[in-house]
PDB file of N, CA and C in Angstrom:
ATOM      1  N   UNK A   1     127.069  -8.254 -39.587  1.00  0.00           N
ATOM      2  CA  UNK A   1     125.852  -9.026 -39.781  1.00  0.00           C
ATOM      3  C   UNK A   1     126.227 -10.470 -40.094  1.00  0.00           C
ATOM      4  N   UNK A   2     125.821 -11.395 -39.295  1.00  0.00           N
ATOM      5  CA  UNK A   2     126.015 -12.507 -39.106  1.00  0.00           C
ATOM      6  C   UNK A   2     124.753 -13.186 -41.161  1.00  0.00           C
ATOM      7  N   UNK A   3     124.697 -14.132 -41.439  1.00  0.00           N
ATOM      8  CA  UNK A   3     124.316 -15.031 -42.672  1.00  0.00           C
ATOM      9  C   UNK A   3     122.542 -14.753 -41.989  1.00  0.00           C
ATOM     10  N   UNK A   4     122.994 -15.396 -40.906  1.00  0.00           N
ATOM     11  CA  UNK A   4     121.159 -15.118 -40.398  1.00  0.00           C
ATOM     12  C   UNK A   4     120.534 -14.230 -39.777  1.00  0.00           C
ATOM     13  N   UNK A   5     121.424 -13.210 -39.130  1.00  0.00           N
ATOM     14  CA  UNK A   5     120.840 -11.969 -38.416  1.00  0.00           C
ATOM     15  C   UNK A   5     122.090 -11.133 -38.243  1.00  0.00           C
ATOM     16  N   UNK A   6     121.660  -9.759 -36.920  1.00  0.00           N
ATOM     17  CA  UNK A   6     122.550  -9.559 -36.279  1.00  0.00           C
ATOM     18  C   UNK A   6     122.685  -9.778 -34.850  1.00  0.00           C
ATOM     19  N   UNK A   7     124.097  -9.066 -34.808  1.00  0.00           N
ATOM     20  CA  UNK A   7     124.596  -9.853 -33.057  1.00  0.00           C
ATOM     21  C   UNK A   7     125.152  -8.049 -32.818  1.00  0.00           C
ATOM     22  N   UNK A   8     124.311  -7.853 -31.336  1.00  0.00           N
ATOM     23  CA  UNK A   8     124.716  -6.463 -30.870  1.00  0.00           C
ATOM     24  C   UNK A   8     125.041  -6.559 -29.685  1.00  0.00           C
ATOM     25  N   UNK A   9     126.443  -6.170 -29.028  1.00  0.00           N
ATOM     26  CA  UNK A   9     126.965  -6.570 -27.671  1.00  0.00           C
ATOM     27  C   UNK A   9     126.525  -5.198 -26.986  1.00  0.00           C
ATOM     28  N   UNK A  10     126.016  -5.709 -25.700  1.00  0.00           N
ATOM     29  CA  UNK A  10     125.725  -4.746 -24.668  1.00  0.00           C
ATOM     30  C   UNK A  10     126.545  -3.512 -24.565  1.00  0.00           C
ATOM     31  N   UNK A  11     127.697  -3.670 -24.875  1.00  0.00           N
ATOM     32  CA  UNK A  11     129.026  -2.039 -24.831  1.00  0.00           C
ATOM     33  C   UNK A  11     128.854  -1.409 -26.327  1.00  0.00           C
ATOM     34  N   UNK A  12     127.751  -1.558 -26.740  1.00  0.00           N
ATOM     35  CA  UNK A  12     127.119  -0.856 -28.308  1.00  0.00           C
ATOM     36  C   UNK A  12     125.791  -0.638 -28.179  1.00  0.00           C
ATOM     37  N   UNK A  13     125.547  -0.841 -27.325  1.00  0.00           N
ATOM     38  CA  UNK A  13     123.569   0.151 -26.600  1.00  0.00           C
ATOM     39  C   UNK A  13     123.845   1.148 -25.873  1.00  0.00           C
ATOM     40  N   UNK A  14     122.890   1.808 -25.921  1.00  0.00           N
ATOM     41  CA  UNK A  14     122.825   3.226 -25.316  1.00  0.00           C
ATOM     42  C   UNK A  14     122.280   3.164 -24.112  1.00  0.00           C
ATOM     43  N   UNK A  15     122.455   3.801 -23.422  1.00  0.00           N
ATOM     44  CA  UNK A  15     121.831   3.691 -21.378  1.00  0.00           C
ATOM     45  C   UNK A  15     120.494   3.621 -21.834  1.00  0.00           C
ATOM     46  N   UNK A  16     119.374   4.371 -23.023  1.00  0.00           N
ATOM     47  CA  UNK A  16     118.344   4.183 -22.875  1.00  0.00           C
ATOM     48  C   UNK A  16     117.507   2.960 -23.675  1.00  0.00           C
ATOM     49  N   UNK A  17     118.626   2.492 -23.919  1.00  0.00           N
ATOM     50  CA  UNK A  17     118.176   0.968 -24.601  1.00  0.00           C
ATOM     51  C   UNK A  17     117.733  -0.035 -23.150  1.00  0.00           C
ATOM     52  N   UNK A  18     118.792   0.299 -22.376  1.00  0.00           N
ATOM     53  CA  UNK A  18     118.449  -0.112 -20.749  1.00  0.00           C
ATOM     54  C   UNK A  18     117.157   0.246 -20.396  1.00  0.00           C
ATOM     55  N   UNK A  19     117.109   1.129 -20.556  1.00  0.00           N
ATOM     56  CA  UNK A  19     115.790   2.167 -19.688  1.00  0.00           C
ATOM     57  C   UNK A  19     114.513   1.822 -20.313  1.00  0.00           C
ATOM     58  N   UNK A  20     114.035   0.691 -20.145  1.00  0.00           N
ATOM     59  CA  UNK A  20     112.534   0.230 -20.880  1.00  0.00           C
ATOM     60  C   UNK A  20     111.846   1.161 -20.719  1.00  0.00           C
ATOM     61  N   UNK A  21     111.543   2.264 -19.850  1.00  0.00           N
ATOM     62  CA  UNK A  21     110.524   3.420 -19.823  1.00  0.00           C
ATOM     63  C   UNK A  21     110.458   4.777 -20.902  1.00  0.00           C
ATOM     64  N   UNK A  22     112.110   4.558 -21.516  1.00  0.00           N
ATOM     65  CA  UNK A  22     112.314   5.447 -22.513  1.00  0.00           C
ATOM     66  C   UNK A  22     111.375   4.824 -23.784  1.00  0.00           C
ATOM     67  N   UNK A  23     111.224   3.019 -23.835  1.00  0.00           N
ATOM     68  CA  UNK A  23     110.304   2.692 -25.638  1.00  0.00           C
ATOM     69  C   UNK A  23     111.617   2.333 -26.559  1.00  0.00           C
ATOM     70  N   UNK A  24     113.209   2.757 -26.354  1.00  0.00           N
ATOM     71  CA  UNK A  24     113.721   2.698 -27.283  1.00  0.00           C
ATOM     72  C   UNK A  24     114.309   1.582 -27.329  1.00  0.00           C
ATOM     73  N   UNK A  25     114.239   0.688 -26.558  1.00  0.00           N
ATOM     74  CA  UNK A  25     114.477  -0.926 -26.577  1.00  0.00           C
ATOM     75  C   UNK A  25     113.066  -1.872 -27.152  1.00  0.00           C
ATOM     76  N   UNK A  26     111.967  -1.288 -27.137  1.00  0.00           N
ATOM     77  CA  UNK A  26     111.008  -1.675 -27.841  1.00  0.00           C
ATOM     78  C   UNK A  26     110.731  -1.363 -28.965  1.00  0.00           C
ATOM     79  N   UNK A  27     111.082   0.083 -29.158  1.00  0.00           N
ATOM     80  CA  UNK A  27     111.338   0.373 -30.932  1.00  0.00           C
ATOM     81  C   UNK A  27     112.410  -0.630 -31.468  1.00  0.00           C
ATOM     82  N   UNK A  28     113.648  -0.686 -31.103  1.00  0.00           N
ATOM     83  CA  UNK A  28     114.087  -1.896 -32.166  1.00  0.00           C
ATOM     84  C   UNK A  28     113.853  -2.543 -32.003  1.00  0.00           C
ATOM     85  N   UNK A  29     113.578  -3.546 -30.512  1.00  0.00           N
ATOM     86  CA  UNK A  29     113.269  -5.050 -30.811  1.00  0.00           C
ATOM     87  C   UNK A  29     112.201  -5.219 -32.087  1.00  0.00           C
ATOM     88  N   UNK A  30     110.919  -4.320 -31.702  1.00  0.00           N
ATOM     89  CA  UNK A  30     109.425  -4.573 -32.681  1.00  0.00           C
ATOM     90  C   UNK A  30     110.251  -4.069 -34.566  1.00  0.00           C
ATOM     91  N   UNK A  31     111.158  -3.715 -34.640  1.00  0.00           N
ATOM     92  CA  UNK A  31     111.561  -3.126 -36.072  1.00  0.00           C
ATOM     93  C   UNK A  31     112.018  -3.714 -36.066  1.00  0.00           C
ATOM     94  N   UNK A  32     113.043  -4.895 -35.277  1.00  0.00           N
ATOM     95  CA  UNK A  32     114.127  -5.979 -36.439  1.00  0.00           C
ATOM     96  C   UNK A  32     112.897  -6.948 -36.406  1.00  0.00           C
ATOM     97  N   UNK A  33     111.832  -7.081 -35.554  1.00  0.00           N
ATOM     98  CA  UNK A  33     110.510  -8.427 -35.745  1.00  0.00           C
ATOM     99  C   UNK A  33     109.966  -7.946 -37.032  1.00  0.00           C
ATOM    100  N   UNK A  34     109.112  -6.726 -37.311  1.00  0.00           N
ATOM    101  CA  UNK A  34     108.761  -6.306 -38.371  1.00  0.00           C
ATOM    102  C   UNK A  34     109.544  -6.833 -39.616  1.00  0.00           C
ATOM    103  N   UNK A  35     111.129  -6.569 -40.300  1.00  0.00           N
ATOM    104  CA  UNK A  35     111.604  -6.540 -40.955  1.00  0.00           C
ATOM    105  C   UNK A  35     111.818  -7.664 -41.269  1.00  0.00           C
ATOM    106  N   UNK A  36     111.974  -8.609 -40.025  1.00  0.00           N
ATOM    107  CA  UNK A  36     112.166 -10.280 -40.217  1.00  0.00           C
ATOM    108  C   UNK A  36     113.572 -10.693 -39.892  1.00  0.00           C
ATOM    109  N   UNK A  37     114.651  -9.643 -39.457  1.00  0.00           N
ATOM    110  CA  UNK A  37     116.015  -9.774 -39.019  1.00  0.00           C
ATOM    111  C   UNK A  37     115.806 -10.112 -37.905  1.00  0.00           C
ATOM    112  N   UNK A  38     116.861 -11.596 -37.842  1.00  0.00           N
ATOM    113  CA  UNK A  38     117.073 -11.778 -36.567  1.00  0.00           C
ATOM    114  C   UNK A  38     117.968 -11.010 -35.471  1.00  0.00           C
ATOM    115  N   UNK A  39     117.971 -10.830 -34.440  1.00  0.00           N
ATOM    116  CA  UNK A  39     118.764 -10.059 -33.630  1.00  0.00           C
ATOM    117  C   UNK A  39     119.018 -10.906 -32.583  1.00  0.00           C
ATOM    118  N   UNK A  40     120.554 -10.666 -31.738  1.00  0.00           N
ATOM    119  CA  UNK A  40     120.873 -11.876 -30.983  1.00  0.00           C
ATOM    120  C   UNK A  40     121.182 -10.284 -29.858  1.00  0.00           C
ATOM    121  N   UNK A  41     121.231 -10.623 -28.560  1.00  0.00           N
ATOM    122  CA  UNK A  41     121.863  -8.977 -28.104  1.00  0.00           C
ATOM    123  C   UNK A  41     122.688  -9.967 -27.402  1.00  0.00           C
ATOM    124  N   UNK A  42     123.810  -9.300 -27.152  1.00  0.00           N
ATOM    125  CA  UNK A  42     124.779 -10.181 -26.029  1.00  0.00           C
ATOM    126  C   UNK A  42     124.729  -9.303 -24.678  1.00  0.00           C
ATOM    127  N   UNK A  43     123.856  -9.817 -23.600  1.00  0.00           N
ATOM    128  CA  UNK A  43     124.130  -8.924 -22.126  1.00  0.00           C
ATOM    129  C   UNK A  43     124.666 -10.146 -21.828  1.00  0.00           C
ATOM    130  N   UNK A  44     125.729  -9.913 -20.841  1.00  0.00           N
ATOM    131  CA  UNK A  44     126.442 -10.995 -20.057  1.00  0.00           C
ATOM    132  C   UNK A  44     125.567 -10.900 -18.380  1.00  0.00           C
ATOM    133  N   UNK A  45     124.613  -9.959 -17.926  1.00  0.00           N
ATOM    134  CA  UNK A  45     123.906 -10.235 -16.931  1.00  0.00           C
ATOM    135  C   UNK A  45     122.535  -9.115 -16.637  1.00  0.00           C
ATOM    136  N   UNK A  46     121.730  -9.398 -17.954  1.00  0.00           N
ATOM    137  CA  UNK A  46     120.814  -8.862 -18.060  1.00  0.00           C
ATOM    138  C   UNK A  46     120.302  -8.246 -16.381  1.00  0.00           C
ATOM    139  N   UNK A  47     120.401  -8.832 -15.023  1.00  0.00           N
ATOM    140  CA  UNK A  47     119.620  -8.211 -14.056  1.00  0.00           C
ATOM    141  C   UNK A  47     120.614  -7.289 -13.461  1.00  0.00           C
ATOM    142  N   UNK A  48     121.681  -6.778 -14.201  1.00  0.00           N
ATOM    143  CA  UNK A  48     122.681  -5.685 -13.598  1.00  0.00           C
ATOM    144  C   UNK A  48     121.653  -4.615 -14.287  1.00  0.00           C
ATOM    145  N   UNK A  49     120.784  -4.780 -15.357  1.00  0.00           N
ATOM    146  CA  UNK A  49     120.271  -3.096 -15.689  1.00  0.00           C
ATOM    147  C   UNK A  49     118.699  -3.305 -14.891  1.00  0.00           C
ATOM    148  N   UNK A  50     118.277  -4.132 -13.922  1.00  0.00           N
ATOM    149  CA  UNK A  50     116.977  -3.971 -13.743  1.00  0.00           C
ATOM    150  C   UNK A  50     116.014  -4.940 -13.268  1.00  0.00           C
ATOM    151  N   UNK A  51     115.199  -5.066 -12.486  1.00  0.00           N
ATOM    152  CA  UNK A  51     114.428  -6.528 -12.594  1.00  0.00           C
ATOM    153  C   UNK A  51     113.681  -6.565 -13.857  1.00  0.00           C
ATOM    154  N   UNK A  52     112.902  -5.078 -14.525  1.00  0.00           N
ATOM    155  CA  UNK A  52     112.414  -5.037 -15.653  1.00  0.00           C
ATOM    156  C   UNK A  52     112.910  -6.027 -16.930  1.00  0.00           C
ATOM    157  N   UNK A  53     114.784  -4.933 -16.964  1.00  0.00           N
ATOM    158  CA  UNK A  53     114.825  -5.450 -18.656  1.00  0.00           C
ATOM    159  C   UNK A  53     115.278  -6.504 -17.887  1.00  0.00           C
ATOM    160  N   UNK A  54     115.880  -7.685 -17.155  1.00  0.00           N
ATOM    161  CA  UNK A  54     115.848  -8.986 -17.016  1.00  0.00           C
ATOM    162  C   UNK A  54     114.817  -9.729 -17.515  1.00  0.00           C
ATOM    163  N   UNK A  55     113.050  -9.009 -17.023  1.00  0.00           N
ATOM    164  CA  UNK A  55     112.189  -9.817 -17.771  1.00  0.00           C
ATOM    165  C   UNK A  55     112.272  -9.840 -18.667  1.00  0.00           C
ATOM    166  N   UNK A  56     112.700  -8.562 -19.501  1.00  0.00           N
ATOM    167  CA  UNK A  56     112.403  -8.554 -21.133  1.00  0.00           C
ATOM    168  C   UNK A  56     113.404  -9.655 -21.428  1.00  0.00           C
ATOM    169  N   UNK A  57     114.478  -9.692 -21.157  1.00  0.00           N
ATOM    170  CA  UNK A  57     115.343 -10.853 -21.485  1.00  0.00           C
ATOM    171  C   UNK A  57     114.975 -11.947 -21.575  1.00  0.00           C
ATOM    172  N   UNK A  58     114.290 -12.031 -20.400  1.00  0.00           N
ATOM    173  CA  UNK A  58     113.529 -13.703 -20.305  1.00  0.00           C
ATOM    174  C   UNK A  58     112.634 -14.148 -21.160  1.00  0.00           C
ATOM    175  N   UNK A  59     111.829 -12.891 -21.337  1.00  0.00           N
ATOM    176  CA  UNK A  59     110.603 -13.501 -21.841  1.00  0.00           C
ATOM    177  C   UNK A  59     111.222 -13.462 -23.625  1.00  0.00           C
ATOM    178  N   UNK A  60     112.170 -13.233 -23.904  1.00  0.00           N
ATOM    179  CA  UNK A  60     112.574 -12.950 -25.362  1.00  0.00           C
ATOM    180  C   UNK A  60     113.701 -14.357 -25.493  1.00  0.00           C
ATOM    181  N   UNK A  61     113.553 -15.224 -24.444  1.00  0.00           N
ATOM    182  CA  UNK A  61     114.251 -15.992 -24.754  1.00  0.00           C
ATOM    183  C   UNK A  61     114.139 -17.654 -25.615  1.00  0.00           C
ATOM    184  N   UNK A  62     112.909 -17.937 -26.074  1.00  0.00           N
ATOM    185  CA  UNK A  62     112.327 -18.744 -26.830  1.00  0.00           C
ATOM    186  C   UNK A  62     112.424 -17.685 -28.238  1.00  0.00           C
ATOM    187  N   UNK A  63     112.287 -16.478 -28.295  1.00  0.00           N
ATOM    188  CA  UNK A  63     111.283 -15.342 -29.342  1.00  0.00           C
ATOM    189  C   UNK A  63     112.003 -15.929 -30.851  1.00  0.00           C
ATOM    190  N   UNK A  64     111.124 -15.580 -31.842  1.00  0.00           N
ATOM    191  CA  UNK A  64     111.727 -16.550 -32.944  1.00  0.00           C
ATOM    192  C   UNK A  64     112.732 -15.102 -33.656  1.00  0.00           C
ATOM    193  N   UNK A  65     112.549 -13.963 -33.181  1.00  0.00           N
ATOM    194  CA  UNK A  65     113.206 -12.786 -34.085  1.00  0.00           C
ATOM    195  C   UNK A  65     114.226 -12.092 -33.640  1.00  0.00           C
ATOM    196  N   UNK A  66     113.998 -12.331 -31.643  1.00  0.00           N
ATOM    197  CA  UNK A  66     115.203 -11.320 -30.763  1.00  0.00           C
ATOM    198  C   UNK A  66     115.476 -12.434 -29.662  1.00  0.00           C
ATOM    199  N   UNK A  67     116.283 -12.438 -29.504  1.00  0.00           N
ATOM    200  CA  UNK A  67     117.178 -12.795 -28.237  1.00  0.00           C
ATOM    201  C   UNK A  67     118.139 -12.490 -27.686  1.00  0.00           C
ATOM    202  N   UNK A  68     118.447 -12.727 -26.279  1.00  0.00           N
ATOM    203  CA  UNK A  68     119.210 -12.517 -25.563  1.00  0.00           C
ATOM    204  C   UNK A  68     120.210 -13.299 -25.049  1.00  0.00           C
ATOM    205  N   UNK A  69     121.312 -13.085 -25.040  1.00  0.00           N
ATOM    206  CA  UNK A  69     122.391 -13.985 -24.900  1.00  0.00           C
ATOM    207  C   UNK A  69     123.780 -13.640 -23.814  1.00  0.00           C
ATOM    208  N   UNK A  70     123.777 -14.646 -23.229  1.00  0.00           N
ATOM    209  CA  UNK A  70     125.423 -14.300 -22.385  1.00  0.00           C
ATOM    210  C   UNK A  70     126.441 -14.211 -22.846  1.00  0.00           C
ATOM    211  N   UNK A  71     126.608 -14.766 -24.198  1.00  0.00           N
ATOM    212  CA  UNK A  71     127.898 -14.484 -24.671  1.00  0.00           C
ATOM    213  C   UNK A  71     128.104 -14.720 -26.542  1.00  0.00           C
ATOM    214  N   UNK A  72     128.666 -14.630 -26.809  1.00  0.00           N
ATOM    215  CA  UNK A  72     128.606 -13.902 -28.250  1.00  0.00           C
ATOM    216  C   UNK A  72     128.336 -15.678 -29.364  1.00  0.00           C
ATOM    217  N   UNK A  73     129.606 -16.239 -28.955  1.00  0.00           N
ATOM    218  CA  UNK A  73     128.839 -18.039 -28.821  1.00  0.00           C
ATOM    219  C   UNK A  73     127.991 -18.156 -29.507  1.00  0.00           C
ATOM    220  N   UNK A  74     127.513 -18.731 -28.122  1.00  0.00           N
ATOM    221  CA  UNK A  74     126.015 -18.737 -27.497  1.00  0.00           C
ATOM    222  C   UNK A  74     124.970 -17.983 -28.798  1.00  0.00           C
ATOM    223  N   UNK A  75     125.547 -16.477 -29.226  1.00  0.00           N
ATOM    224  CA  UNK A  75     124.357 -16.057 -29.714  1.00  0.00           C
ATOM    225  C   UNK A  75     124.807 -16.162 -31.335  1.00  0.00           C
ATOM    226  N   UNK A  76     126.077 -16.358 -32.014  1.00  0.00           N
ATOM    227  CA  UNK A  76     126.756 -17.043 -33.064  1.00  0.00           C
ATOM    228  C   UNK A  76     125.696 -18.301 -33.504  1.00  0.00           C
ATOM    229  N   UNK A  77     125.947 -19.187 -32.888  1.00  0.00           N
ATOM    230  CA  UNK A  77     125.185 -20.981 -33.256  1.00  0.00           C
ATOM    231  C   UNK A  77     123.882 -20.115 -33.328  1.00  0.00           C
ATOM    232  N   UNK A  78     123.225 -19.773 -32.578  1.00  0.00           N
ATOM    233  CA  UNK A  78     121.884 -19.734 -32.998  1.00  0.00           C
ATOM    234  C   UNK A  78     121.180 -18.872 -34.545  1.00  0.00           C
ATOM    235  N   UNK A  79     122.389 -17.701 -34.376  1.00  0.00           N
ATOM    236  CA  UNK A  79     121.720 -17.605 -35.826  1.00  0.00           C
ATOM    237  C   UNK A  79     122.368 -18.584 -37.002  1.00  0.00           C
ATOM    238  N   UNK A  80     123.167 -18.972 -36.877  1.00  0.00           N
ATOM    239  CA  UNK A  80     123.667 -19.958 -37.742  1.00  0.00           C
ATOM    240  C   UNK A  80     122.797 -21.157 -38.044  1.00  0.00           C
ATOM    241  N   UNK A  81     122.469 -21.723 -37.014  1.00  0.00           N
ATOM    242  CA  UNK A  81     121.356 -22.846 -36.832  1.00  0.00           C
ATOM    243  C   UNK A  81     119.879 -22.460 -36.987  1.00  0.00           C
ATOM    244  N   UNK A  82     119.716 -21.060 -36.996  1.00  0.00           N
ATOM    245  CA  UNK A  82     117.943 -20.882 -37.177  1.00  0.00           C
ATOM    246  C   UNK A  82     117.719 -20.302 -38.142  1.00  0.00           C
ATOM    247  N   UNK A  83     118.018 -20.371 -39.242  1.00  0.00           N
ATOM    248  CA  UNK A  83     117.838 -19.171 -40.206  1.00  0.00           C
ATOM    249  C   UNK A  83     116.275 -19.286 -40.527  1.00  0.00           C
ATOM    250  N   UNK A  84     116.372 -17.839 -40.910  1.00  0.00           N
ATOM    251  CA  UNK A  84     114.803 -17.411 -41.234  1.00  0.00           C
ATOM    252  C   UNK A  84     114.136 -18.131 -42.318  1.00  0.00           C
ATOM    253  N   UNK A  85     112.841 -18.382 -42.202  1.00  0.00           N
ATOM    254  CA  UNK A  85     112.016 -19.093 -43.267  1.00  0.00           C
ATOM    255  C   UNK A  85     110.914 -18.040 -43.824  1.00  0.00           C
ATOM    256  N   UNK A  86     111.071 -17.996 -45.303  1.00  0.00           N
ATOM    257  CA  UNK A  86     110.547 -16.656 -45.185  1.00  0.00           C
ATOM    258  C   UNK A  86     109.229 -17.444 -46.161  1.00  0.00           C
ATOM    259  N   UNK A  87     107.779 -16.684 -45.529  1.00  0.00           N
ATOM    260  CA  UNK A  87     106.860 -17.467 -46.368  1.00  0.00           C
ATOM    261  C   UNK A  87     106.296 -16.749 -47.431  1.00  0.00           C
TER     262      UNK A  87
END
């Protein structure tokens, strides 16, 4: 666990974290939003699992709680630089 969130690399998800039709990539994303943990995921090419989860990637890529990232970096600075404001 990174100071501001966590960072979960794609070779530590389960095939049905892939599988948006299974829910279980939407159960955690919506539970680390709930909780207020940030989450960084590292896919290095989100459209190898799908045109689906590519969208989800995309559209999670502004998101203030989950994102998606190419490389570990990349998803390092950001929680470092965004930490949570808790009101």
């Amino acid at each position: 666990m990174e100071s501001g969130g966590v960072i979960v690399d794609e070779t530590r998800l389960s095939a049905a974290f892939f599988d948006l039709a299974s829910g279980f990539a939407g159960e955690v994303l919506q539970r680390f939003t709930n909780h207020r943990v940030r989450l960084a995921v590292v896919v290095a090419d989100p459209s190898a699992y799908g045109s689906r989860f590519s969208e989800l990637a995309y559209e999670h890529r502004n998101h203030a709680s989950v994102r998606f990232f190419a490389d570990e970096q990349l998803a390092r600075r950001w929680l470092a630089y965004n930490p949570i404001v808790k009101c």
